[in-house]
PDB file of N, CA and C in Angstrom:
ATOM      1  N   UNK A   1    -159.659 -73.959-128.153  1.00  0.00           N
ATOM      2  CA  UNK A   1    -159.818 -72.527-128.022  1.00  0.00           C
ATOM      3  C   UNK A   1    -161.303 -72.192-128.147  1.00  0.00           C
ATOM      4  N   UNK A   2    -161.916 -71.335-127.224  1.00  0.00           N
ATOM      5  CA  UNK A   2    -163.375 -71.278-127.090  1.00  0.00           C
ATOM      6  C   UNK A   2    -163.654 -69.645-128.290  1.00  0.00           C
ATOM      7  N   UNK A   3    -164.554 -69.493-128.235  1.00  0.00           N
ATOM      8  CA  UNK A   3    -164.925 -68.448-129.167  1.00  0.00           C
ATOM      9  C   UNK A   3    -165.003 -67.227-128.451  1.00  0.00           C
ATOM     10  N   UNK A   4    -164.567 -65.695-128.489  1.00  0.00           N
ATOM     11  CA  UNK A   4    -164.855 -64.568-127.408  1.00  0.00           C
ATOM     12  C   UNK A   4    -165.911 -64.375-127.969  1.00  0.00           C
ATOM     13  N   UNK A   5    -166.667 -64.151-127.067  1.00  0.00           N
ATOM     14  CA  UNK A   5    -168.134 -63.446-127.089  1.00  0.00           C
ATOM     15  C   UNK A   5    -168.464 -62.179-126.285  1.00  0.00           C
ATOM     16  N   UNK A   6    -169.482 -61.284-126.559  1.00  0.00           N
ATOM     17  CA  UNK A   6    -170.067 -60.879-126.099  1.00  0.00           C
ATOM     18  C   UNK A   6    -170.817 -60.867-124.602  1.00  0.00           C
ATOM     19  N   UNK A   7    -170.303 -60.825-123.215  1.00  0.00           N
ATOM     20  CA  UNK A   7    -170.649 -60.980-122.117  1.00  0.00           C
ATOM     21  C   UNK A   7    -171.162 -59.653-121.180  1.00  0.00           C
ATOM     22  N   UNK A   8    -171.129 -58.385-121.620  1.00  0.00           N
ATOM     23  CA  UNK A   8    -172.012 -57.095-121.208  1.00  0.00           C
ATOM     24  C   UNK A   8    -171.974 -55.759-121.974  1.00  0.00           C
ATOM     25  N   UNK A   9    -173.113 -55.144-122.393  1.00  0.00           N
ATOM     26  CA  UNK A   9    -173.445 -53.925-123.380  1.00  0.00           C
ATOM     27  C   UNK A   9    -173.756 -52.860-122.691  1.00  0.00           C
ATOM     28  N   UNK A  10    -172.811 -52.195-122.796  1.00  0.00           N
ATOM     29  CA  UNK A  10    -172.953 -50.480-122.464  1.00  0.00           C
ATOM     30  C   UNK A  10    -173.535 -49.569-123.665  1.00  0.00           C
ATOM     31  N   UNK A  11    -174.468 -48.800-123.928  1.00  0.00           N
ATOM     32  CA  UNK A  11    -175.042 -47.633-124.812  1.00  0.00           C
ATOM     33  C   UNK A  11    -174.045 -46.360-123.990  1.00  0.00           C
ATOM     34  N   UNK A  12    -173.798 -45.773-125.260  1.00  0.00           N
ATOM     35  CA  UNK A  12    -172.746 -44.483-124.981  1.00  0.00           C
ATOM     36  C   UNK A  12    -173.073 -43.608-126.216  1.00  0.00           C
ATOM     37  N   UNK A  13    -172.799 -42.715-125.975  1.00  0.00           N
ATOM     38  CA  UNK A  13    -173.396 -41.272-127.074  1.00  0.00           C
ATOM     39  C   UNK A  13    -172.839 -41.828-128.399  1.00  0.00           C
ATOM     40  N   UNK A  14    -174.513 -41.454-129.109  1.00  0.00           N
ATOM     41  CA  UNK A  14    -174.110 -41.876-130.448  1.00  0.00           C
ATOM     42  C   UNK A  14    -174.768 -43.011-130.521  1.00  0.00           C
ATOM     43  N   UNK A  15    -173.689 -43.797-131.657  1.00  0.00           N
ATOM     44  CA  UNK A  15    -174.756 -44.857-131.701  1.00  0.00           C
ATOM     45  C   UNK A  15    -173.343 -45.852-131.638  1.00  0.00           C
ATOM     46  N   UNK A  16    -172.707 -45.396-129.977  1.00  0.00           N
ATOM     47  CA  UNK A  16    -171.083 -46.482-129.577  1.00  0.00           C
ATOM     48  C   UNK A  16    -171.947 -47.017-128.480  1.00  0.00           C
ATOM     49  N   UNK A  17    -171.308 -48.040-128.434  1.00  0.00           N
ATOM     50  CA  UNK A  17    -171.388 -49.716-127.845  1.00  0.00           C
ATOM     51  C   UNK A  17    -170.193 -49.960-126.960  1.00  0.00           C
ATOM     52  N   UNK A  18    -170.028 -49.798-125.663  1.00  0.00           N
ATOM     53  CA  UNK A  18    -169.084 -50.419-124.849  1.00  0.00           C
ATOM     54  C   UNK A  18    -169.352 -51.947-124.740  1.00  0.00           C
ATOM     55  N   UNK A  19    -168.441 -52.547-125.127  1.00  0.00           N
ATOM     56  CA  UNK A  19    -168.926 -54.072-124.820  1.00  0.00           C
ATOM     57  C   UNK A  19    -167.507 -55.034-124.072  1.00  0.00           C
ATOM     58  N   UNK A  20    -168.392 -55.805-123.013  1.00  0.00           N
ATOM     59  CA  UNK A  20    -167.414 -56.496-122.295  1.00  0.00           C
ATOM     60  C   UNK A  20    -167.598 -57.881-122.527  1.00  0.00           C
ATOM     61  N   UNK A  21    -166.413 -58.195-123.141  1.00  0.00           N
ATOM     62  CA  UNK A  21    -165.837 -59.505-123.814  1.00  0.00           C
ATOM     63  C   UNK A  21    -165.669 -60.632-123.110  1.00  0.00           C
ATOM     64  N   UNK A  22    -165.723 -61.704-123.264  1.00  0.00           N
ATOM     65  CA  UNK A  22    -165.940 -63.009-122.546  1.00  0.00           C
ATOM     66  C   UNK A  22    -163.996 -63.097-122.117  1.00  0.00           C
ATOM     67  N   UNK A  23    -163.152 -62.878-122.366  1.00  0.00           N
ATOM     68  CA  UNK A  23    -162.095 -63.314-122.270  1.00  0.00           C
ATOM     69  C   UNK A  23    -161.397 -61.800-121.551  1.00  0.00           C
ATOM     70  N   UNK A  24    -161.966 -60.648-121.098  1.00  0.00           N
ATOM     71  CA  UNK A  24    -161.773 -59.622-119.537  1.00  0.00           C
ATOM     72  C   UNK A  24    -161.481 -58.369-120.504  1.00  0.00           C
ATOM     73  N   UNK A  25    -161.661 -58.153-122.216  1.00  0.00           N
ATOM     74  CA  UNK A  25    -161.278 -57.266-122.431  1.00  0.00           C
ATOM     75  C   UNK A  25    -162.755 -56.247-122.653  1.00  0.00           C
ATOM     76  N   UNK A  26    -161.865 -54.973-123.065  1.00  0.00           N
ATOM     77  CA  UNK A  26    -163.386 -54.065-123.503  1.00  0.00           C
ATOM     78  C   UNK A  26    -163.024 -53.317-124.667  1.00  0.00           C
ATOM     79  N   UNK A  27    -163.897 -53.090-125.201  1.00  0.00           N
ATOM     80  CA  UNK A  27    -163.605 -52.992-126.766  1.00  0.00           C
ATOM     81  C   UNK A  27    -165.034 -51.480-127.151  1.00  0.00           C
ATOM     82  N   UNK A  28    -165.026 -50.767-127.174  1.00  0.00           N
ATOM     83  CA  UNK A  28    -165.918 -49.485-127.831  1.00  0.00           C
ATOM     84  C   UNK A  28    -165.859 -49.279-129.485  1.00  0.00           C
ATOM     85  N   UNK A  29    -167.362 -49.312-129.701  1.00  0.00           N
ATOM     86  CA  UNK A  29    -167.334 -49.760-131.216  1.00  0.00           C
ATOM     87  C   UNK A  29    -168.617 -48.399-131.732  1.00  0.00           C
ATOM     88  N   UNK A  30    -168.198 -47.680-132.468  1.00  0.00           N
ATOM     89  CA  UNK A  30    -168.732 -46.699-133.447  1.00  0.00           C
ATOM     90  C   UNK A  30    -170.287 -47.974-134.322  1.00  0.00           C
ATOM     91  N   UNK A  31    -171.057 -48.095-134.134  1.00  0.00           N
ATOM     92  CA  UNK A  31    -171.831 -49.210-134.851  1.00  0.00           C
ATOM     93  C   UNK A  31    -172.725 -48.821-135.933  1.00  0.00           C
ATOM     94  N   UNK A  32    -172.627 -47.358-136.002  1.00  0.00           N
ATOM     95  CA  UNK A  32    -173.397 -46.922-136.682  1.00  0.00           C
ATOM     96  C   UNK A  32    -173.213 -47.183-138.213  1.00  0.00           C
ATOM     97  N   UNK A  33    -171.841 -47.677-138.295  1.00  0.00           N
ATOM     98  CA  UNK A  33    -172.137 -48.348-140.265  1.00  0.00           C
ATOM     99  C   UNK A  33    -172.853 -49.323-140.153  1.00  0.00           C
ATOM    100  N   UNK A  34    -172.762 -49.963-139.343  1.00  0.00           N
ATOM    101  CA  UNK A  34    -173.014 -51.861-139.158  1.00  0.00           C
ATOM    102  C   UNK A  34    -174.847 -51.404-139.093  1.00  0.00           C
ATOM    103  N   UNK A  35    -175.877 -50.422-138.701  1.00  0.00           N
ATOM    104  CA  UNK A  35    -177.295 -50.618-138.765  1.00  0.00           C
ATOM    105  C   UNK A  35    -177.249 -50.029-139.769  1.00  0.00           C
ATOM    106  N   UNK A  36    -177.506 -50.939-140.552  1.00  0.00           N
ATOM    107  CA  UNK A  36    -178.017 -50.923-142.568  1.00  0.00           C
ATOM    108  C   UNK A  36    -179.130 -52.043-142.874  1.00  0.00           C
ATOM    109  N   UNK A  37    -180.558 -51.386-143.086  1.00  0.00           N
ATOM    110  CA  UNK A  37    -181.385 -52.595-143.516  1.00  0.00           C
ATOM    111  C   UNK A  37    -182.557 -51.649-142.812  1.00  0.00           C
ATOM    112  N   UNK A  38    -183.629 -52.090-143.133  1.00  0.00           N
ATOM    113  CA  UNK A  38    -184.950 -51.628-142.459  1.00  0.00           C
ATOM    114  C   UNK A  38    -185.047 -51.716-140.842  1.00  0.00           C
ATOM    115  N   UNK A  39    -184.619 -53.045-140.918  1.00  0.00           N
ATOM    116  CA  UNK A  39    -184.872 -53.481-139.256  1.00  0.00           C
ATOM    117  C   UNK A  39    -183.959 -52.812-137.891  1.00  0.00           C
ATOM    118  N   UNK A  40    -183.102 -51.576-138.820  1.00  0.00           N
ATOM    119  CA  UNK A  40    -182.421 -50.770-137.887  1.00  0.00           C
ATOM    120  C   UNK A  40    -182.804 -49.622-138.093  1.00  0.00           C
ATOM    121  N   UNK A  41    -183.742 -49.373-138.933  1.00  0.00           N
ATOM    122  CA  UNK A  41    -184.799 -47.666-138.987  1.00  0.00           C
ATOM    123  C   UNK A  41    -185.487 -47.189-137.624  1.00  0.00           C
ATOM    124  N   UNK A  42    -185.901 -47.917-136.684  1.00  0.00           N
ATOM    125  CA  UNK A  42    -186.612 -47.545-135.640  1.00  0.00           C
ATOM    126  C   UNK A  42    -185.231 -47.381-134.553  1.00  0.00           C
ATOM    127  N   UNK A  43    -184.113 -48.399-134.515  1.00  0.00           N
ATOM    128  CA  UNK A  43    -183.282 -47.566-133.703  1.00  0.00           C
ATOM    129  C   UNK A  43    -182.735 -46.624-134.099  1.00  0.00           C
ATOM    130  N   UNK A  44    -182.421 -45.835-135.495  1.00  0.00           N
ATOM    131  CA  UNK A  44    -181.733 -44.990-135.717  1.00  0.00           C
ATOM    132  C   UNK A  44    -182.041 -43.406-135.629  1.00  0.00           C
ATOM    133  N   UNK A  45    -183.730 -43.539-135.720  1.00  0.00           N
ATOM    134  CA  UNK A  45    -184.710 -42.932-135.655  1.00  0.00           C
ATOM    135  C   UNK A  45    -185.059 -42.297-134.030  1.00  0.00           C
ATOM    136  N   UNK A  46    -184.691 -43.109-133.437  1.00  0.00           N
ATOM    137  CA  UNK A  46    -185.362 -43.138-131.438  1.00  0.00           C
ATOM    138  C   UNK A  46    -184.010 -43.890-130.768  1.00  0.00           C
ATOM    139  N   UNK A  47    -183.326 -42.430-130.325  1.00  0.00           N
ATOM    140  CA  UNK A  47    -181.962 -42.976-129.169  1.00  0.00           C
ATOM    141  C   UNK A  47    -182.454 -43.740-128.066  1.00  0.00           C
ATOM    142  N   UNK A  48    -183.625 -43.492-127.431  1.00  0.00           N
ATOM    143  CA  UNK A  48    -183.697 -44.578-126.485  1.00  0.00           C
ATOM    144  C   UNK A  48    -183.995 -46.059-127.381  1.00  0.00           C
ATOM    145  N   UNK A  49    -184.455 -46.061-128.315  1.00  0.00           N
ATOM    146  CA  UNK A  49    -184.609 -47.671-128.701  1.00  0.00           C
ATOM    147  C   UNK A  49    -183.466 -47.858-128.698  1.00  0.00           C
ATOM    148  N   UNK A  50    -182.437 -47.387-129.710  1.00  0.00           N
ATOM    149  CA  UNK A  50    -181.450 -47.884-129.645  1.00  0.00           C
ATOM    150  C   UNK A  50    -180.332 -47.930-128.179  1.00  0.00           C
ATOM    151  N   UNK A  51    -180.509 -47.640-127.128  1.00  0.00           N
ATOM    152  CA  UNK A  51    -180.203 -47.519-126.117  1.00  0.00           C
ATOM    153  C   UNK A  51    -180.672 -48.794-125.197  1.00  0.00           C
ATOM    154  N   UNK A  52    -181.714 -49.164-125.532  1.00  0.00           N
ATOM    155  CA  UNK A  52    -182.784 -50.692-125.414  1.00  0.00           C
ATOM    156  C   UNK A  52    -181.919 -52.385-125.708  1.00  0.00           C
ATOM    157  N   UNK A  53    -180.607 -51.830-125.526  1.00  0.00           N
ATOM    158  CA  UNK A  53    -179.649 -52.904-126.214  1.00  0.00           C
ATOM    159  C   UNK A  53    -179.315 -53.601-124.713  1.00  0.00           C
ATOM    160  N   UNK A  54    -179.556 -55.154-125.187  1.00  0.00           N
ATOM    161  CA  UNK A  54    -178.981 -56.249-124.451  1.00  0.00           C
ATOM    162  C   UNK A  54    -178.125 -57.486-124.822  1.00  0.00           C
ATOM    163  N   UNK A  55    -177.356 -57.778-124.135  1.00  0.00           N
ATOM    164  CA  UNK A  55    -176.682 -59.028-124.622  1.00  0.00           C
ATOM    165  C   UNK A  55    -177.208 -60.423-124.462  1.00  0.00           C
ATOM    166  N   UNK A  56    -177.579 -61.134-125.614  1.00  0.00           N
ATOM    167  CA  UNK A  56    -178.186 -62.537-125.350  1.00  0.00           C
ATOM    168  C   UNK A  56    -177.562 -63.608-126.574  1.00  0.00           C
ATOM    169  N   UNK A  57    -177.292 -64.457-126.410  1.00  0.00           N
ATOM    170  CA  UNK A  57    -176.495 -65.059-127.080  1.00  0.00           C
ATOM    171  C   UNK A  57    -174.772 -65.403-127.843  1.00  0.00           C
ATOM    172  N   UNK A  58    -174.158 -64.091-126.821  1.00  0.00           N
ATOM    173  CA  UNK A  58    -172.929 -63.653-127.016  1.00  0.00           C
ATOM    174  C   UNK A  58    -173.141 -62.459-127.960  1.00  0.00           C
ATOM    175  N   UNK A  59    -174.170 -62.143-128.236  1.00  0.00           N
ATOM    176  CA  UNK A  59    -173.926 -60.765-129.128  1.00  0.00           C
ATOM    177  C   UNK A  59    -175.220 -60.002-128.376  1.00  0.00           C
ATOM    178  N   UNK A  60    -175.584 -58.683-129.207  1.00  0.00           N
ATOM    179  CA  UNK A  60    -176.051 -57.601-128.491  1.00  0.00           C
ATOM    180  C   UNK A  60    -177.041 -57.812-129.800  1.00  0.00           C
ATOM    181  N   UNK A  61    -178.650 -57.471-128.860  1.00  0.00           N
ATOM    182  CA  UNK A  61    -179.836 -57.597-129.743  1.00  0.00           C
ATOM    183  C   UNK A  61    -180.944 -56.454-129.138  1.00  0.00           C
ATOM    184  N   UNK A  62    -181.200 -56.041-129.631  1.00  0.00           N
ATOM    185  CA  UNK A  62    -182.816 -54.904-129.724  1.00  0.00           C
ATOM    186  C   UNK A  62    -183.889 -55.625-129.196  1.00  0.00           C
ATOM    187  N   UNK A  63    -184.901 -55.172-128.855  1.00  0.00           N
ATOM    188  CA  UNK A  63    -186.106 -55.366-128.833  1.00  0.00           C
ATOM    189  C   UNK A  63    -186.871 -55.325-129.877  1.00  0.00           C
ATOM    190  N   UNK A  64    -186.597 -54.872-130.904  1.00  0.00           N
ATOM    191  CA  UNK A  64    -187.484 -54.669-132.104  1.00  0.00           C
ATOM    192  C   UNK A  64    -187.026 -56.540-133.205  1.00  0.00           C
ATOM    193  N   UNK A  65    -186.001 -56.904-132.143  1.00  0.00           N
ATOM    194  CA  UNK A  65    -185.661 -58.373-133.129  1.00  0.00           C
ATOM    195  C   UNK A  65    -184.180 -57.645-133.855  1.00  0.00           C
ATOM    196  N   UNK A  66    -183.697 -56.889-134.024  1.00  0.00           N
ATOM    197  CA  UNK A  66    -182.546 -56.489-134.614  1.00  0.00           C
ATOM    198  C   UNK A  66    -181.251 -56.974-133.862  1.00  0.00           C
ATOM    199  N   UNK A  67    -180.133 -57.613-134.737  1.00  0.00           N
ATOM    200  CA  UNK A  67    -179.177 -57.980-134.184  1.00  0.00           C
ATOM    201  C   UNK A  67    -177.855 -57.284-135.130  1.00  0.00           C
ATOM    202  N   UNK A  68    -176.622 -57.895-134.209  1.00  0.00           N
ATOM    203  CA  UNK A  68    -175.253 -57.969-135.410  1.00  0.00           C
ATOM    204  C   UNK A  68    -174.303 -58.603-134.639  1.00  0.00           C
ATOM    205  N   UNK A  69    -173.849 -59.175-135.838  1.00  0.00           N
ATOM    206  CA  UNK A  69    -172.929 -60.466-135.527  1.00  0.00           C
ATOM    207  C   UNK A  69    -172.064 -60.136-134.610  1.00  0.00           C
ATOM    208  N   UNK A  70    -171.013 -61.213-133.805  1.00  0.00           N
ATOM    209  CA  UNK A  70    -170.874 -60.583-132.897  1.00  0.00           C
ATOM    210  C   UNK A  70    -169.065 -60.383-133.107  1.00  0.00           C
ATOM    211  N   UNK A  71    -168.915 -61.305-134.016  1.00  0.00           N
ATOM    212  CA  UNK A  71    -167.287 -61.184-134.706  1.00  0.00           C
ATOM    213  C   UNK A  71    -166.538 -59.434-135.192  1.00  0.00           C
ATOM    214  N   UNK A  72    -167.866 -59.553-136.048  1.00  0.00           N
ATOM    215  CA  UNK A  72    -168.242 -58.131-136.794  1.00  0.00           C
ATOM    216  C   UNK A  72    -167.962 -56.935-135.654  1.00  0.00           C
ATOM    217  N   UNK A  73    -168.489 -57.051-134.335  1.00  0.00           N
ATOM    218  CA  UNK A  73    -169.105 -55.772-133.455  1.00  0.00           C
ATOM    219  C   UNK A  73    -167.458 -55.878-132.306  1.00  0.00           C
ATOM    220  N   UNK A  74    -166.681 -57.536-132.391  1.00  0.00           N
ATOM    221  CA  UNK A  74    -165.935 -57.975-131.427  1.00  0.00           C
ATOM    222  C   UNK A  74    -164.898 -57.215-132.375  1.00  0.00           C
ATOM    223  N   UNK A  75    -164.084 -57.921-133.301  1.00  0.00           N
ATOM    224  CA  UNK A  75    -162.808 -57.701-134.199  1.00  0.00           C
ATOM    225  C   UNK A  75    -163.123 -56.242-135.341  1.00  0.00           C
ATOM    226  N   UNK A  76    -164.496 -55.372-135.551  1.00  0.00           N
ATOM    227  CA  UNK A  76    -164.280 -54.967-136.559  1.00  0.00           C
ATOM    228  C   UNK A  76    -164.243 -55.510-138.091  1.00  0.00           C
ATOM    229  N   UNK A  77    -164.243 -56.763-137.745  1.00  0.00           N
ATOM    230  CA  UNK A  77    -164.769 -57.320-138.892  1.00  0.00           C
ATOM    231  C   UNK A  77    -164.167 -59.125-138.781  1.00  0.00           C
ATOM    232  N   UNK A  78    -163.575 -59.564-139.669  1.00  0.00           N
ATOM    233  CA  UNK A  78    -163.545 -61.379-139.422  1.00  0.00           C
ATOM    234  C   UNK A  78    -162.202 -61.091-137.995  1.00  0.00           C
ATOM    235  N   UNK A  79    -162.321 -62.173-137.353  1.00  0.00           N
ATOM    236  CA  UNK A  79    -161.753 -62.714-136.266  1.00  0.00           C
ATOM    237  C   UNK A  79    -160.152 -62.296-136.842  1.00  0.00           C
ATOM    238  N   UNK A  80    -159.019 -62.261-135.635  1.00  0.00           N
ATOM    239  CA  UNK A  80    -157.672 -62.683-136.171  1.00  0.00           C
ATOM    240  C   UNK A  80    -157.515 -63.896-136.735  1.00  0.00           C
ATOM    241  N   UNK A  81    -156.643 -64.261-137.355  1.00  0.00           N
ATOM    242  CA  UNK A  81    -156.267 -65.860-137.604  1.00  0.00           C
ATOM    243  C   UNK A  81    -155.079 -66.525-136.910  1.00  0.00           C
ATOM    244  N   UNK A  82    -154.356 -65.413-135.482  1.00  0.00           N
ATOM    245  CA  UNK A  82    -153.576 -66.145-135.159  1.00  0.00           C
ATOM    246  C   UNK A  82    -153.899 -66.160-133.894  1.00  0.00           C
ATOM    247  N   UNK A  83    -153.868 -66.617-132.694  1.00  0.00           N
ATOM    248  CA  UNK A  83    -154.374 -66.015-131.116  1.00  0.00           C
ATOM    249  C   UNK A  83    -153.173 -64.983-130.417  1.00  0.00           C
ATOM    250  N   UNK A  84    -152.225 -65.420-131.201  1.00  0.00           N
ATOM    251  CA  UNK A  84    -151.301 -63.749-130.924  1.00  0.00           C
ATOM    252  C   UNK A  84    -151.872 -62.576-131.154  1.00  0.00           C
ATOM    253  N   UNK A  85    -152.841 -62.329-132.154  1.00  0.00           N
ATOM    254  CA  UNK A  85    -153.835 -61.257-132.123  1.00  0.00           C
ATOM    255  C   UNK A  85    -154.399 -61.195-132.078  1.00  0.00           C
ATOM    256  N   UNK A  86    -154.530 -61.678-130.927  1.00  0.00           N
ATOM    257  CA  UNK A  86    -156.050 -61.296-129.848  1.00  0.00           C
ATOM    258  C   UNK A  86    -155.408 -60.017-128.590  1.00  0.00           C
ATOM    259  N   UNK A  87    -156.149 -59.274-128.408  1.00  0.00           N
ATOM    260  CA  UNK A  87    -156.287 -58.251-127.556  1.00  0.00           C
ATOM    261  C   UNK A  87    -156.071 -59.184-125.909  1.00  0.00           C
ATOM    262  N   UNK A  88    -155.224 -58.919-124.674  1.00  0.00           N
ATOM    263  CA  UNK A  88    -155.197 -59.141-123.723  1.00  0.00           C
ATOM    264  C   UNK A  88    -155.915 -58.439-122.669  1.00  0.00           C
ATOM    265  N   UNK A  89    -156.556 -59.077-121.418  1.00  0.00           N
ATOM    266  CA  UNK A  89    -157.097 -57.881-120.658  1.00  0.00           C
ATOM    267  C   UNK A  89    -155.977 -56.746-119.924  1.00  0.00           C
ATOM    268  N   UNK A  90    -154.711 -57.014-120.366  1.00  0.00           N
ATOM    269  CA  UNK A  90    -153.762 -55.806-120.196  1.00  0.00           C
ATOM    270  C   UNK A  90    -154.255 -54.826-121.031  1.00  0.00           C
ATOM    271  N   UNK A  91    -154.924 -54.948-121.889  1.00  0.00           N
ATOM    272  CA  UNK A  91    -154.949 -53.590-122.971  1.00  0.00           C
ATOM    273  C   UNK A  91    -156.139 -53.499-122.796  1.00  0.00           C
ATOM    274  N   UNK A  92    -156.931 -52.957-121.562  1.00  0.00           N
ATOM    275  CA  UNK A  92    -158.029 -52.371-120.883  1.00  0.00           C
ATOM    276  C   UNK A  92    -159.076 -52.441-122.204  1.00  0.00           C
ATOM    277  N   UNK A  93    -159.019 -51.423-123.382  1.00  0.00           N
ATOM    278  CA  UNK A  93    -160.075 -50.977-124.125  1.00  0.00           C
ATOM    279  C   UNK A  93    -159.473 -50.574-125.238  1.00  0.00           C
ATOM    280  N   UNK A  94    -159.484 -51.237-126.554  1.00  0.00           N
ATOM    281  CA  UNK A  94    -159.591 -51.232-127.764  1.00  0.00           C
ATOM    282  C   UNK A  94    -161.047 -50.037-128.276  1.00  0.00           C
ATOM    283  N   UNK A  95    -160.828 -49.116-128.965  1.00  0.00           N
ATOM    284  CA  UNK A  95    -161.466 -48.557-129.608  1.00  0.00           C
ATOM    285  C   UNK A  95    -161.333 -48.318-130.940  1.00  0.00           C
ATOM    286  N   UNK A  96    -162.499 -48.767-131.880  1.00  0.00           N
ATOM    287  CA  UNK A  96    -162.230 -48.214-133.067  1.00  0.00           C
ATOM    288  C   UNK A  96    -163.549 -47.655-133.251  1.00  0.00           C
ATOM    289  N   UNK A  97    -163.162 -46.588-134.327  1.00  0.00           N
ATOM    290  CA  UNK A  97    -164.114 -45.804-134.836  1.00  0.00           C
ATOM    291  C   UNK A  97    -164.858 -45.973-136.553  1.00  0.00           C
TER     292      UNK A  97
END
């Protein structure tokens, strides 16, 4: 079983993240708890920085060097533990807030 990743980043009002998943699903994520730390002061500060978001490494990273995991940004927090709960690309778009 391969790992889902992170495969394309949409910026959407606010500080939500459309992101398209290595395995056909899409998932919209509220991210704004997840930038906590200094190194997310300049995006929180300037919507276009934070808008400056690309996907490289299976997760979504800044220009300023700022990242977040990609489990965290994929599941909401640790992975399922069974692959029965995993999201199918029948279920278009998972959103949590």
């Amino acid at each position: 079983m391969s790992f889902i990743r992170i495969r394309a980043v949409k910026p959407l009002d606010g500080f939500c993240l459309r992101l398209d998943l290595t395995n056909d699903v899409v998932v919209e994520r509220d991210v704004r708890p997840f930038l906590q730390g200094p190194i997310f002061d300049e995006l929180l500060r300037s919507p276009q920085r934070f808008r400056d978001v690309r996907v490289e490494g299976g997760t979504v990273v800044w220009g300023n060097g700022a990242d977040l995991c990609p489990d965290v940004l994929i599941w909401g927090g640790p992975p399922p533990a069974s692959p029965s709960e995993i999201p199918s690309p029948a279920s278009t778009t998972v959103s949590e807030s």
